[in-house]
PDB file of N, CA and C in Angstrom:
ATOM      1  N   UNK A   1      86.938 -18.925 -27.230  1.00  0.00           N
ATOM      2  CA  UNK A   1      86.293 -19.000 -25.937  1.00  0.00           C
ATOM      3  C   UNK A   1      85.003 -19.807 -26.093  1.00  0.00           C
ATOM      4  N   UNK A   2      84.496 -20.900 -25.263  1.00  0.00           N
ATOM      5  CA  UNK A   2      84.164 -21.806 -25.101  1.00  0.00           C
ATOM      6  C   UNK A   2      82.889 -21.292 -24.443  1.00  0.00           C
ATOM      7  N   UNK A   3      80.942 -21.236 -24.390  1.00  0.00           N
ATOM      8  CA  UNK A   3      80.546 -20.670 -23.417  1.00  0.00           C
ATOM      9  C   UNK A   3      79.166 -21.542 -23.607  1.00  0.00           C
ATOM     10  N   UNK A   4      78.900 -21.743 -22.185  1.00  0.00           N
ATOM     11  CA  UNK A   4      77.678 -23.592 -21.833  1.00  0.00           C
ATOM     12  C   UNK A   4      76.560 -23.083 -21.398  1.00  0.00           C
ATOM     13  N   UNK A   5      76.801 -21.927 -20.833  1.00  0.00           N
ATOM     14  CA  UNK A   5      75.496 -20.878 -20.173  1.00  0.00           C
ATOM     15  C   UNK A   5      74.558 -20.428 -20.978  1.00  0.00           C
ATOM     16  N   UNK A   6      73.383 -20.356 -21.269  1.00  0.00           N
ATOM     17  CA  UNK A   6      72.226 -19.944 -22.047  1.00  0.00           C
ATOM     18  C   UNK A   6      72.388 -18.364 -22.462  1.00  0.00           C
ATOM     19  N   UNK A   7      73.170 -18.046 -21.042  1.00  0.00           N
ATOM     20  CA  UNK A   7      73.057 -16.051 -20.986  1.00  0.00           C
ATOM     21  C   UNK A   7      73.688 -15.765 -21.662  1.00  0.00           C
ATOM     22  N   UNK A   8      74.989 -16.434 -21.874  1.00  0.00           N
ATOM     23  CA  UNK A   8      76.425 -16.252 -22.205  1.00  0.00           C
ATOM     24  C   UNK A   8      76.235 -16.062 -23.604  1.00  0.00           C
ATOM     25  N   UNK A   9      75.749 -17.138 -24.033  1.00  0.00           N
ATOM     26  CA  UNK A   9      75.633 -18.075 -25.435  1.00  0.00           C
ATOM     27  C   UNK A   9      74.887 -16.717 -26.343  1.00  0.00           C
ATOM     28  N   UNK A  10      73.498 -16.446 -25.628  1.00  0.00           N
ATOM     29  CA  UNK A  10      72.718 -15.734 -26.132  1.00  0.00           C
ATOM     30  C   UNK A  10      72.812 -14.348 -26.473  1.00  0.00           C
ATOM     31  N   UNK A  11      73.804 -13.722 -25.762  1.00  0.00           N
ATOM     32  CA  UNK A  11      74.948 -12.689 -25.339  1.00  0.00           C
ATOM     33  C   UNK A  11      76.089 -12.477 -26.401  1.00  0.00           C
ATOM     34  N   UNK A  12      76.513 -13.684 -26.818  1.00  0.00           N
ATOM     35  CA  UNK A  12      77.799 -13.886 -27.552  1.00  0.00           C
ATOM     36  C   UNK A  12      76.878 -13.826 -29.360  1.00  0.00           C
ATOM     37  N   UNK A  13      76.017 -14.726 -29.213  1.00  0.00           N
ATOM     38  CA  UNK A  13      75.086 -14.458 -30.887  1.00  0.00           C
ATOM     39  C   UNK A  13      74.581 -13.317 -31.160  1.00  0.00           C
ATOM     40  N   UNK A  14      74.029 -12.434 -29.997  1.00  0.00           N
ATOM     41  CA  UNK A  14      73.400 -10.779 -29.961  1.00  0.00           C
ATOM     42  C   UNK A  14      74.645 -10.298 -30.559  1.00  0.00           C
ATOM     43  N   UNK A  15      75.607 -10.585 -29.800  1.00  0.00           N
ATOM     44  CA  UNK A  15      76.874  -9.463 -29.746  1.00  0.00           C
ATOM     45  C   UNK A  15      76.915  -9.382 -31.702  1.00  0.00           C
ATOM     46  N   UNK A  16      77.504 -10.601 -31.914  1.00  0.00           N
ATOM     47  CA  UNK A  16      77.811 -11.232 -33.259  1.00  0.00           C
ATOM     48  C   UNK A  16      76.641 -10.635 -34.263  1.00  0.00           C
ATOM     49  N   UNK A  17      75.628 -10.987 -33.832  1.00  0.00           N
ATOM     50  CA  UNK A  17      74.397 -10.552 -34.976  1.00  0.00           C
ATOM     51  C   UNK A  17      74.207  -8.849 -35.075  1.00  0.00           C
ATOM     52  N   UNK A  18      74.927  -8.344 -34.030  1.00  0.00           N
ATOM     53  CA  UNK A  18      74.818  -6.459 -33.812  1.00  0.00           C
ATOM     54  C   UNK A  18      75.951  -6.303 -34.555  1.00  0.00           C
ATOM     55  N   UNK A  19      77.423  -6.925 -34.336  1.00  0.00           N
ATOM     56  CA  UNK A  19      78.180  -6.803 -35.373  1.00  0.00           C
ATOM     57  C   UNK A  19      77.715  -6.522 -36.777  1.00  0.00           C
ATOM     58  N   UNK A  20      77.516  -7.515 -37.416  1.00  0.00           N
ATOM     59  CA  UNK A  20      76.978  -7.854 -38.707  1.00  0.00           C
ATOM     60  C   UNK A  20      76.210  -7.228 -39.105  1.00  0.00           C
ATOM     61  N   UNK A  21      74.801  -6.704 -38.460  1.00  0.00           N
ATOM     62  CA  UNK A  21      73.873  -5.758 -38.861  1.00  0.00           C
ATOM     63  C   UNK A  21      74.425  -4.318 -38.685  1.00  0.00           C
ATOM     64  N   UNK A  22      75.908  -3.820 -38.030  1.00  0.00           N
ATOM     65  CA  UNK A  22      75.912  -2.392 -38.140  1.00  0.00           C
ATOM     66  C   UNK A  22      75.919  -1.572 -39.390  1.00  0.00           C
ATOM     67  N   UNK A  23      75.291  -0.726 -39.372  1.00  0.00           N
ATOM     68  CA  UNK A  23      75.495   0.306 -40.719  1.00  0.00           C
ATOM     69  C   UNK A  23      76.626   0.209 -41.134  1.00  0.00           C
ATOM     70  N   UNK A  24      77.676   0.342 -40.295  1.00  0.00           N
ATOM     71  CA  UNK A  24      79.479   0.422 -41.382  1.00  0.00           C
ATOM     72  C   UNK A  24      79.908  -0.896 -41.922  1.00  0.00           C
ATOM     73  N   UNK A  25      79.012  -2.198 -41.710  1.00  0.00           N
ATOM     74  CA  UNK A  25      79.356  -3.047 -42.298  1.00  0.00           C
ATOM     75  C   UNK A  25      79.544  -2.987 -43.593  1.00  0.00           C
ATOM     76  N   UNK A  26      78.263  -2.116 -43.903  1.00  0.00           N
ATOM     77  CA  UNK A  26      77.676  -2.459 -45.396  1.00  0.00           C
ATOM     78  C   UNK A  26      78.277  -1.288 -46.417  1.00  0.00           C
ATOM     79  N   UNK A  27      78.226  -1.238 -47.407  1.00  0.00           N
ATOM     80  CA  UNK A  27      78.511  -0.237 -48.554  1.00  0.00           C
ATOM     81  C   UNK A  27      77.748   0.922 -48.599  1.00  0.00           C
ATOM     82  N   UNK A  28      78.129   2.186 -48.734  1.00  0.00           N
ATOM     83  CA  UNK A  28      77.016   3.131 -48.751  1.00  0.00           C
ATOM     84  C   UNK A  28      76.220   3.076 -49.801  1.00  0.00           C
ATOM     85  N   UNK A  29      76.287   1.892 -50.622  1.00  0.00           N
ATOM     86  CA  UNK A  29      74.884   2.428 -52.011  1.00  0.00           C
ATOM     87  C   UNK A  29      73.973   1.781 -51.087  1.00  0.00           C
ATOM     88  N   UNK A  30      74.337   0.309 -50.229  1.00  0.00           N
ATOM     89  CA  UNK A  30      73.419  -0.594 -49.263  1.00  0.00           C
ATOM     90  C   UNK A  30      73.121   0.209 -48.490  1.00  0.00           C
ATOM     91  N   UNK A  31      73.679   1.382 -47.683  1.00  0.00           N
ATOM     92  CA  UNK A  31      73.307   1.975 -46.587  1.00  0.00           C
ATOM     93  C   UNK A  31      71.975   2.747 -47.299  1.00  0.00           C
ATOM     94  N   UNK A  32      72.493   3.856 -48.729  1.00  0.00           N
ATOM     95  CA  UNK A  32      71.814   4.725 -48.822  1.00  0.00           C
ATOM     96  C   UNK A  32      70.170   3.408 -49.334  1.00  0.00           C
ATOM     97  N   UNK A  33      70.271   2.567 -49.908  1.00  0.00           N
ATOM     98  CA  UNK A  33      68.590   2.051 -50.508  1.00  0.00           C
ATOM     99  C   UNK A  33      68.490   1.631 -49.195  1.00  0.00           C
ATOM    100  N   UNK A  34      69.135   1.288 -47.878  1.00  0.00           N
ATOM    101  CA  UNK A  34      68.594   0.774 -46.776  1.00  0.00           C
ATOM    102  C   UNK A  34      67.569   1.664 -45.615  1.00  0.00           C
ATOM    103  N   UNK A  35      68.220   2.548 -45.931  1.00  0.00           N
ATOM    104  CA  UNK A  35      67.608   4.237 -45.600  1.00  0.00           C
ATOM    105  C   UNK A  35      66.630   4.620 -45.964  1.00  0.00           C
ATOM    106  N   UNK A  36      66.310   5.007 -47.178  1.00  0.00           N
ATOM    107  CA  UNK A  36      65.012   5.100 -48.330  1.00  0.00           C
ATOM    108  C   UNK A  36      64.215   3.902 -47.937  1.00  0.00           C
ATOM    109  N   UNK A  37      64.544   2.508 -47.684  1.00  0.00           N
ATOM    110  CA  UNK A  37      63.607   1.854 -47.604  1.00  0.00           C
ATOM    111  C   UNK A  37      62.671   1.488 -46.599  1.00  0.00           C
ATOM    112  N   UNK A  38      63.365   2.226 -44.999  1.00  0.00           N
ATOM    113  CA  UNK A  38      62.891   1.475 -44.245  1.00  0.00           C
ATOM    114  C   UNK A  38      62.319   2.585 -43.542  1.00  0.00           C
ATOM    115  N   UNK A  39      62.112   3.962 -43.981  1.00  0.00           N
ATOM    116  CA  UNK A  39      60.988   5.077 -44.212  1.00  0.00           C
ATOM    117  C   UNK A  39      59.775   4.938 -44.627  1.00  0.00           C
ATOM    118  N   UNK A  40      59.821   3.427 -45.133  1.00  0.00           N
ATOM    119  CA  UNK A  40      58.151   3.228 -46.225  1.00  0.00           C
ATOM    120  C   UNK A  40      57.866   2.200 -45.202  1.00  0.00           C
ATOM    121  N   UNK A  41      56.556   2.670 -44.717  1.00  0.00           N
ATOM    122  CA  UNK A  41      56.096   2.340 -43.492  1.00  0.00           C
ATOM    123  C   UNK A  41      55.104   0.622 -43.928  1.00  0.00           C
ATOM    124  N   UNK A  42      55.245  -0.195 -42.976  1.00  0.00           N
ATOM    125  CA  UNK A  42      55.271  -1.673 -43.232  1.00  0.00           C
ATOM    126  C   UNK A  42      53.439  -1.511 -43.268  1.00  0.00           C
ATOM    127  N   UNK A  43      52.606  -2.808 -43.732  1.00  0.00           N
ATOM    128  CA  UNK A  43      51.314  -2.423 -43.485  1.00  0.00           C
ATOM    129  C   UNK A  43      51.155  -4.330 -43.128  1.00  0.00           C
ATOM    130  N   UNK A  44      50.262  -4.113 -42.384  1.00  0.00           N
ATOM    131  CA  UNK A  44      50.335  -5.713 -42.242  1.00  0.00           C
ATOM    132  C   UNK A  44      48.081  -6.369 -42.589  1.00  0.00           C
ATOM    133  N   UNK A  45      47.308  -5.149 -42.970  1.00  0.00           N
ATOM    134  CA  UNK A  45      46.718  -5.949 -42.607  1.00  0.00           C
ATOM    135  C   UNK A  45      45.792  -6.222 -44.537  1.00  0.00           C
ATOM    136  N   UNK A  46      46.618  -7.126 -44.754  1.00  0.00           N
ATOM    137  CA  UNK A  46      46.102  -7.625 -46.360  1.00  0.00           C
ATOM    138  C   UNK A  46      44.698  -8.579 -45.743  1.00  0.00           C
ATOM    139  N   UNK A  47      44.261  -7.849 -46.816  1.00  0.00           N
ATOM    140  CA  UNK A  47      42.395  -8.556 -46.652  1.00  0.00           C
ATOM    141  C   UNK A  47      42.346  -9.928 -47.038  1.00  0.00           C
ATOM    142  N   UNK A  48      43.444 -10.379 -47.764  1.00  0.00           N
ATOM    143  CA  UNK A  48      42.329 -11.801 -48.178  1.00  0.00           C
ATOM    144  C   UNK A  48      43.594 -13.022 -47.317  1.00  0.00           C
ATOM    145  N   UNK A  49      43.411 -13.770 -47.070  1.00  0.00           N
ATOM    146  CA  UNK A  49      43.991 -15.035 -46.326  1.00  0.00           C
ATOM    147  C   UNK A  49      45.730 -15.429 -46.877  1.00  0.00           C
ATOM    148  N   UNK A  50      46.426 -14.968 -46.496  1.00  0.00           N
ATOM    149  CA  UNK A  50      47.985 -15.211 -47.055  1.00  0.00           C
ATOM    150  C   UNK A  50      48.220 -16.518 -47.075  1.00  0.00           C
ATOM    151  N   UNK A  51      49.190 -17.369 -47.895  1.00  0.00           N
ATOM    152  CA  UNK A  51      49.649 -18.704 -47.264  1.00  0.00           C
ATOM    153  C   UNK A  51      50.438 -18.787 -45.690  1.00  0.00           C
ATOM    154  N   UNK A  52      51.596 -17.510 -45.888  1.00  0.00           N
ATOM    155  CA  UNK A  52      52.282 -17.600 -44.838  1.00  0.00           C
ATOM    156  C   UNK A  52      51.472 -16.921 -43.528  1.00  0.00           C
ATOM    157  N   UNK A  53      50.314 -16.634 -43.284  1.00  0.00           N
ATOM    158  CA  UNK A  53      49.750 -16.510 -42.501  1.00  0.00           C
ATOM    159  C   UNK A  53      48.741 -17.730 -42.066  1.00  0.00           C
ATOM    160  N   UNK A  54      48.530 -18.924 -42.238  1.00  0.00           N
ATOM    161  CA  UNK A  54      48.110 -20.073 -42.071  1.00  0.00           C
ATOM    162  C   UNK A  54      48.625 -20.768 -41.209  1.00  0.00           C
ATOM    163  N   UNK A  55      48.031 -21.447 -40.657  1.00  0.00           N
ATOM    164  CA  UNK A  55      48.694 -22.553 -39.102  1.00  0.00           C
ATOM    165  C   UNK A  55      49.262 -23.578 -39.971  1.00  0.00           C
ATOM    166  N   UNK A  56      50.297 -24.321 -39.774  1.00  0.00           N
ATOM    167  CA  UNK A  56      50.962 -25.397 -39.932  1.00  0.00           C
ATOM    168  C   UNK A  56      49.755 -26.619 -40.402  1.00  0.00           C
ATOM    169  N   UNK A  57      49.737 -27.141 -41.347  1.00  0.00           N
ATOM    170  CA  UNK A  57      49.071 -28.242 -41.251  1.00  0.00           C
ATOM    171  C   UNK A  57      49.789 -29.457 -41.075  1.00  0.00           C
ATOM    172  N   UNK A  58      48.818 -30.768 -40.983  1.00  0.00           N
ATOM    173  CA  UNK A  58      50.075 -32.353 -40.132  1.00  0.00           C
ATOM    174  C   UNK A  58      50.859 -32.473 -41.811  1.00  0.00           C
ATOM    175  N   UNK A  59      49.902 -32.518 -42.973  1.00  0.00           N
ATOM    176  CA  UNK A  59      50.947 -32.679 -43.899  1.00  0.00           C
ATOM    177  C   UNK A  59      52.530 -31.974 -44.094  1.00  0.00           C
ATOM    178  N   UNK A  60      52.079 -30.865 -43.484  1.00  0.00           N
ATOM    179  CA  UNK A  60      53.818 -30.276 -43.091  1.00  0.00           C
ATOM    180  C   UNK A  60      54.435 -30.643 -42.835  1.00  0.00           C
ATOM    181  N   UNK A  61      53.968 -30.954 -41.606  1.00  0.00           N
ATOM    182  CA  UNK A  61      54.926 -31.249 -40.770  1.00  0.00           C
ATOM    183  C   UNK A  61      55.199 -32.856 -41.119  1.00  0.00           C
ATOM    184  N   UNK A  62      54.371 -33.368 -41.799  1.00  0.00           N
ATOM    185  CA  UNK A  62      55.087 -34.920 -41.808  1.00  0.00           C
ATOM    186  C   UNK A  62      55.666 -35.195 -42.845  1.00  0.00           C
ATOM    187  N   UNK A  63      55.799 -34.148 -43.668  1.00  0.00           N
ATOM    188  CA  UNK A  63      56.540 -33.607 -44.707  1.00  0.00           C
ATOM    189  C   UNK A  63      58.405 -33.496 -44.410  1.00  0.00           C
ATOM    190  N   UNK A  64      58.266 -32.345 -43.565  1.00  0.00           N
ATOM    191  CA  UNK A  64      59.478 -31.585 -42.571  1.00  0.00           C
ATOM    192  C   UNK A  64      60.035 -32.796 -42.372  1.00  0.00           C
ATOM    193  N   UNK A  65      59.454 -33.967 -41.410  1.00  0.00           N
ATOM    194  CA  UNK A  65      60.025 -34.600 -40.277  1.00  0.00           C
ATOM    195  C   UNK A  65      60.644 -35.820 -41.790  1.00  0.00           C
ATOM    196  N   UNK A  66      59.876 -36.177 -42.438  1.00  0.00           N
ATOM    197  CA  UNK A  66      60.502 -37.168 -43.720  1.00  0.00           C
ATOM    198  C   UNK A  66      61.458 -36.570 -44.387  1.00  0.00           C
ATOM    199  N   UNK A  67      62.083 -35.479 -44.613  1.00  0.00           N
ATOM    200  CA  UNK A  67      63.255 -34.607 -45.469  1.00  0.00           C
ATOM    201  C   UNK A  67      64.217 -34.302 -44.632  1.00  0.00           C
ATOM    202  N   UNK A  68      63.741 -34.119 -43.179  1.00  0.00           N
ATOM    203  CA  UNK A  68      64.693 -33.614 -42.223  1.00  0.00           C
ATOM    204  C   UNK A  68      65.621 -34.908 -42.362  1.00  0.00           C
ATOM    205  N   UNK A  69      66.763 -34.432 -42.307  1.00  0.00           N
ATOM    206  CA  UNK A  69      68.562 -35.763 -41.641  1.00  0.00           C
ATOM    207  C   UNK A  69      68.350 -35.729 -40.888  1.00  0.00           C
ATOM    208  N   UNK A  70      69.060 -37.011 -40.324  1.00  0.00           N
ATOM    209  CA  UNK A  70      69.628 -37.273 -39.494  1.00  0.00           C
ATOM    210  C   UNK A  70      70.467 -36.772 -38.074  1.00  0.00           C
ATOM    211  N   UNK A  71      70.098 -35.770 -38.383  1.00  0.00           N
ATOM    212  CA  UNK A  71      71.428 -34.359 -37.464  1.00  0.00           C
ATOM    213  C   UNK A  71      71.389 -34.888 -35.921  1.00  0.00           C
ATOM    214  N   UNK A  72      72.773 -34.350 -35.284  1.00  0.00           N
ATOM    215  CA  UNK A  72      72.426 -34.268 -33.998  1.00  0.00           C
ATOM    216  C   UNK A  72      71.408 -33.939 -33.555  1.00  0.00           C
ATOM    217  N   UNK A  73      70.947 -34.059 -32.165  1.00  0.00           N
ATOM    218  CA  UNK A  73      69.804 -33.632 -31.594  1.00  0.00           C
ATOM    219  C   UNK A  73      70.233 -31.891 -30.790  1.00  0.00           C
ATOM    220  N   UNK A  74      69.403 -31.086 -30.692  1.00  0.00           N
ATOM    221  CA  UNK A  74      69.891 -30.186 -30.235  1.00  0.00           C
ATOM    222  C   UNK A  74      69.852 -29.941 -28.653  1.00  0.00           C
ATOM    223  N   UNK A  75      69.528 -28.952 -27.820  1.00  0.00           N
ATOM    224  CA  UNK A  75      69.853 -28.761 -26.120  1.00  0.00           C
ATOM    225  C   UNK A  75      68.846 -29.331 -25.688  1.00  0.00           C
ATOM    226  N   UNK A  76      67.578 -29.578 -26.339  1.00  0.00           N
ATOM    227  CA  UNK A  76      66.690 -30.196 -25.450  1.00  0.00           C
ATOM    228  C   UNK A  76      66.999 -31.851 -25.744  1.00  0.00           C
ATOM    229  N   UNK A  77      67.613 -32.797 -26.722  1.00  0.00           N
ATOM    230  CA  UNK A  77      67.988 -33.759 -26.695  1.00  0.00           C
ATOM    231  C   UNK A  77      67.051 -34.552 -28.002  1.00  0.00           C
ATOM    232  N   UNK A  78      66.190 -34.238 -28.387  1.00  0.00           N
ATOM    233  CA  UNK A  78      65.398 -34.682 -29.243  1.00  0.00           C
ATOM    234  C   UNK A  78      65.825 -34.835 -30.292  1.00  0.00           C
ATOM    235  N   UNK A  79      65.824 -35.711 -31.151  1.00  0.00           N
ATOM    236  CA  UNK A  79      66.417 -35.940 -32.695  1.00  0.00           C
ATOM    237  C   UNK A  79      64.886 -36.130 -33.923  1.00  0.00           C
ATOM    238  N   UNK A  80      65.129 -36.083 -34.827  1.00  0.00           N
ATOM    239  CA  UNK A  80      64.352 -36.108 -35.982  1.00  0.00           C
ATOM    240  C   UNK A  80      64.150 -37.310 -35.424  1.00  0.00           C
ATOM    241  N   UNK A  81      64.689 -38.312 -35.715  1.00  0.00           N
ATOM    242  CA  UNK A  81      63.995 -39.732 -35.387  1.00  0.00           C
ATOM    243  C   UNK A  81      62.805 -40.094 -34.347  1.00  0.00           C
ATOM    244  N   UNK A  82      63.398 -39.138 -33.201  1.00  0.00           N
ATOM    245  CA  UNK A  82      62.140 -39.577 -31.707  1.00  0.00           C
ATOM    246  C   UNK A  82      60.710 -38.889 -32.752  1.00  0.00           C
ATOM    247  N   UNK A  83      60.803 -37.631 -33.366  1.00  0.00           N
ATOM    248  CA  UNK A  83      59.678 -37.126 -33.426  1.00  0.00           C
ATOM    249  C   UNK A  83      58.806 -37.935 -34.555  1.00  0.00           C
ATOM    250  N   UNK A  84      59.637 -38.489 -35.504  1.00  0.00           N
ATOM    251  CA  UNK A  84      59.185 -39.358 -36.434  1.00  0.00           C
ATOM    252  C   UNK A  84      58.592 -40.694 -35.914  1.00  0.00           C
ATOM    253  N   UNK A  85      58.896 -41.130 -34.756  1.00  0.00           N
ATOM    254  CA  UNK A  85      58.215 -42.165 -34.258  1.00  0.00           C
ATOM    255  C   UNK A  85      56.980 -41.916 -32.981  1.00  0.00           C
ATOM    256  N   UNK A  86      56.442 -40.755 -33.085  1.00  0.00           N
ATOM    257  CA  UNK A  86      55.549 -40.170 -32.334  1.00  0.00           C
ATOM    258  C   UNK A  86      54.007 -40.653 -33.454  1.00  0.00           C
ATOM    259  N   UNK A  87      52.942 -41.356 -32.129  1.00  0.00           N
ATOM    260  CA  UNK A  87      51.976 -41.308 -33.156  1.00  0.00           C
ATOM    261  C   UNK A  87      51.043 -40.503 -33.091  1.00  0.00           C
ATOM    262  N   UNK A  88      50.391 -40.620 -33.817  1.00  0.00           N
ATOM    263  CA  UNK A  88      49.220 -39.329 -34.333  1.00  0.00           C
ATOM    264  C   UNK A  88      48.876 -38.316 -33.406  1.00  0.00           C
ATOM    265  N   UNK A  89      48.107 -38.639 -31.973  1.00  0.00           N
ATOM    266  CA  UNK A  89      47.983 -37.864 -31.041  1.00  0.00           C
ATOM    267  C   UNK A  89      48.782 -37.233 -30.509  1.00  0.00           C
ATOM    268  N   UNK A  90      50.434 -37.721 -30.510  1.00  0.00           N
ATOM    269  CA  UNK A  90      51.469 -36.352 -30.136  1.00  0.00           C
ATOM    270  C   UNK A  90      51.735 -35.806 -31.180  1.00  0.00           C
ATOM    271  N   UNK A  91      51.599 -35.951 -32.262  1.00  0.00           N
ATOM    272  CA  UNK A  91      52.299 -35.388 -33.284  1.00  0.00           C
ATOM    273  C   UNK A  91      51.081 -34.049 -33.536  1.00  0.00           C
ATOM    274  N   UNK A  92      49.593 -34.398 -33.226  1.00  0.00           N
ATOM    275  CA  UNK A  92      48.460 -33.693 -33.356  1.00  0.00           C
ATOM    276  C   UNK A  92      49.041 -32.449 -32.328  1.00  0.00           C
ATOM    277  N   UNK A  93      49.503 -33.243 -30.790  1.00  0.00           N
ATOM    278  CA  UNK A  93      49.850 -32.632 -30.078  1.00  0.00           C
ATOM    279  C   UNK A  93      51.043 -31.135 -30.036  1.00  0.00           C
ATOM    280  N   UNK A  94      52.040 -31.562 -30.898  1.00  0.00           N
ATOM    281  CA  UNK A  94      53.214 -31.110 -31.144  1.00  0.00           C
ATOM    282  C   UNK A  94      52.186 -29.968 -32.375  1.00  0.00           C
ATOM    283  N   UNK A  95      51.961 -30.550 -33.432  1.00  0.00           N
ATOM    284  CA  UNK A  95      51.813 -29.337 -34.245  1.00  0.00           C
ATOM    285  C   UNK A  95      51.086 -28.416 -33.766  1.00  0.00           C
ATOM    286  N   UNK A  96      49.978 -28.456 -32.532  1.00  0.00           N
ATOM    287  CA  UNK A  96      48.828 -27.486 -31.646  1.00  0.00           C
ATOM    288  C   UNK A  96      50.288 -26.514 -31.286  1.00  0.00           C
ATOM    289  N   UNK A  97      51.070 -27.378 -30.271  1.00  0.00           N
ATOM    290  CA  UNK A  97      52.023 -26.069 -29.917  1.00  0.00           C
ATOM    291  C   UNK A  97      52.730 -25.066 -30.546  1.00  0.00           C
ATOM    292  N   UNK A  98      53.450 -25.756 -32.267  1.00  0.00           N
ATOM    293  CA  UNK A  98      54.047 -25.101 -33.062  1.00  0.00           C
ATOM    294  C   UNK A  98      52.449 -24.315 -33.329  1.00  0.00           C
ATOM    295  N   UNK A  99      51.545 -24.134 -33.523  1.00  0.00           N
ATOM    296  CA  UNK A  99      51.129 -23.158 -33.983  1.00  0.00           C
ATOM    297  C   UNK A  99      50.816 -22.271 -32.997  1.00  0.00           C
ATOM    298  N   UNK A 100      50.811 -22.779 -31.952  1.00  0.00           N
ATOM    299  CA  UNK A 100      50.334 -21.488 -30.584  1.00  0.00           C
ATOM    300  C   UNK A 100      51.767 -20.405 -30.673  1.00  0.00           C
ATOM    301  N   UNK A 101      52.750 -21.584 -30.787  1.00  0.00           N
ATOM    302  CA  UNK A 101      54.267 -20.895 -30.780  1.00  0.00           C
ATOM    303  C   UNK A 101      54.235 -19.846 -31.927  1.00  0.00           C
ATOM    304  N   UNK A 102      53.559 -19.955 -33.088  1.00  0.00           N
ATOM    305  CA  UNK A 102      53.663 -19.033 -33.906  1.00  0.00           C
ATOM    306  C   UNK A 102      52.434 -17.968 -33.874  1.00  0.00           C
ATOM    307  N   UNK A 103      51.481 -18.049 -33.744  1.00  0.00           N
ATOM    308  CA  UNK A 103      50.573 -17.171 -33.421  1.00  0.00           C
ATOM    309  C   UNK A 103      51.061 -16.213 -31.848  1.00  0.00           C
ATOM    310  N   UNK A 104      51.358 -16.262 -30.864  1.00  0.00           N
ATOM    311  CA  UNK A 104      52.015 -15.842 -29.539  1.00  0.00           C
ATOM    312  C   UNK A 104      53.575 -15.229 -30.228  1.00  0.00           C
ATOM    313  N   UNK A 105      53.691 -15.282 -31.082  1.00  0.00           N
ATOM    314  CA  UNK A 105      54.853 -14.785 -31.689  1.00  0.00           C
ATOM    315  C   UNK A 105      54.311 -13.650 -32.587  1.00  0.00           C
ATOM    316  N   UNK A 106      53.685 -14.056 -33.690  1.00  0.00           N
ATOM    317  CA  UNK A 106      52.738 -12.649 -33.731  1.00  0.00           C
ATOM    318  C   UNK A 106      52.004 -11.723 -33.483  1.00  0.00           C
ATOM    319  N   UNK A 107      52.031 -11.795 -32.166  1.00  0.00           N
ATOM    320  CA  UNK A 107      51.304 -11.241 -31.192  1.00  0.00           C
ATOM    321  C   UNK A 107      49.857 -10.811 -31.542  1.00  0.00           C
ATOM    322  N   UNK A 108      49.217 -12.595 -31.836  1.00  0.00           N
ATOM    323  CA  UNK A 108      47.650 -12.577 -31.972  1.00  0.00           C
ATOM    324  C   UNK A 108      47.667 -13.364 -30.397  1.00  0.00           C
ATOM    325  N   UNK A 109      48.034 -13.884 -29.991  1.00  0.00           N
ATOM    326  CA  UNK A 109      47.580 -14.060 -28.696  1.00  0.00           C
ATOM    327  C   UNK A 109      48.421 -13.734 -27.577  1.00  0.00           C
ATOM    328  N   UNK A 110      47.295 -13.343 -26.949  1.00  0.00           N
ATOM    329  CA  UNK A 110      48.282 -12.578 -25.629  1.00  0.00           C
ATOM    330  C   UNK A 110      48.616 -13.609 -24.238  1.00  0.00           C
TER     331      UNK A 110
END
């Protein structure tokens, strides 16, 4: 089954990804350390500056965009190539959003 709708689509990967993550997927030695583990309560606030807590810098990303293929472009239409030929000020532009996108995802900004 074939599905073009965003709802559908998004609906059909939930479904799929709830599959996959159910408890009876897995083996009970996976169930039982999965159990034990997820009792030990997460802590998020480490004092000194993480890497993976850092904003994107342009070397990243102009990093990313030089390693990235060739690939199709995805639903919004954009390919590695358009973004590789973006100069400095959108690309300044683009990485501001990827990091708002990731900070608003960690819910440091509201």
């Amino acid at each position: 089954m074939t599905h073009s709708a965003p709802l559908d689509i998004a609906n059909t990967l939930g479904h799929a990804f709830a599959q996959v993550s159910a408890t009876d997927s897995y083996s009970p030695d996976f169930v039982a350390i999965k159990n034990r583990t997820e009792r030990t309560p997460l802590r998020f606030t480490a004092r000194s500056t993480l890497p993976y807590k850092s904003e994107f810098r342009m070397f990243e990303l102009e990093t990313a965009l030089s390693r990235a293929h060739g690939t199709s472009p995805g639903p919004d239409g954009i390919t590695y190539n358009m973004l590789r030929h973006l100069n400095t000020t959108s690309l300044s532009h683009l990485l501001f959003l990827f990091n708002r996108m990731e900070l608003e995802q960690n819910g440091i900004l509201d």
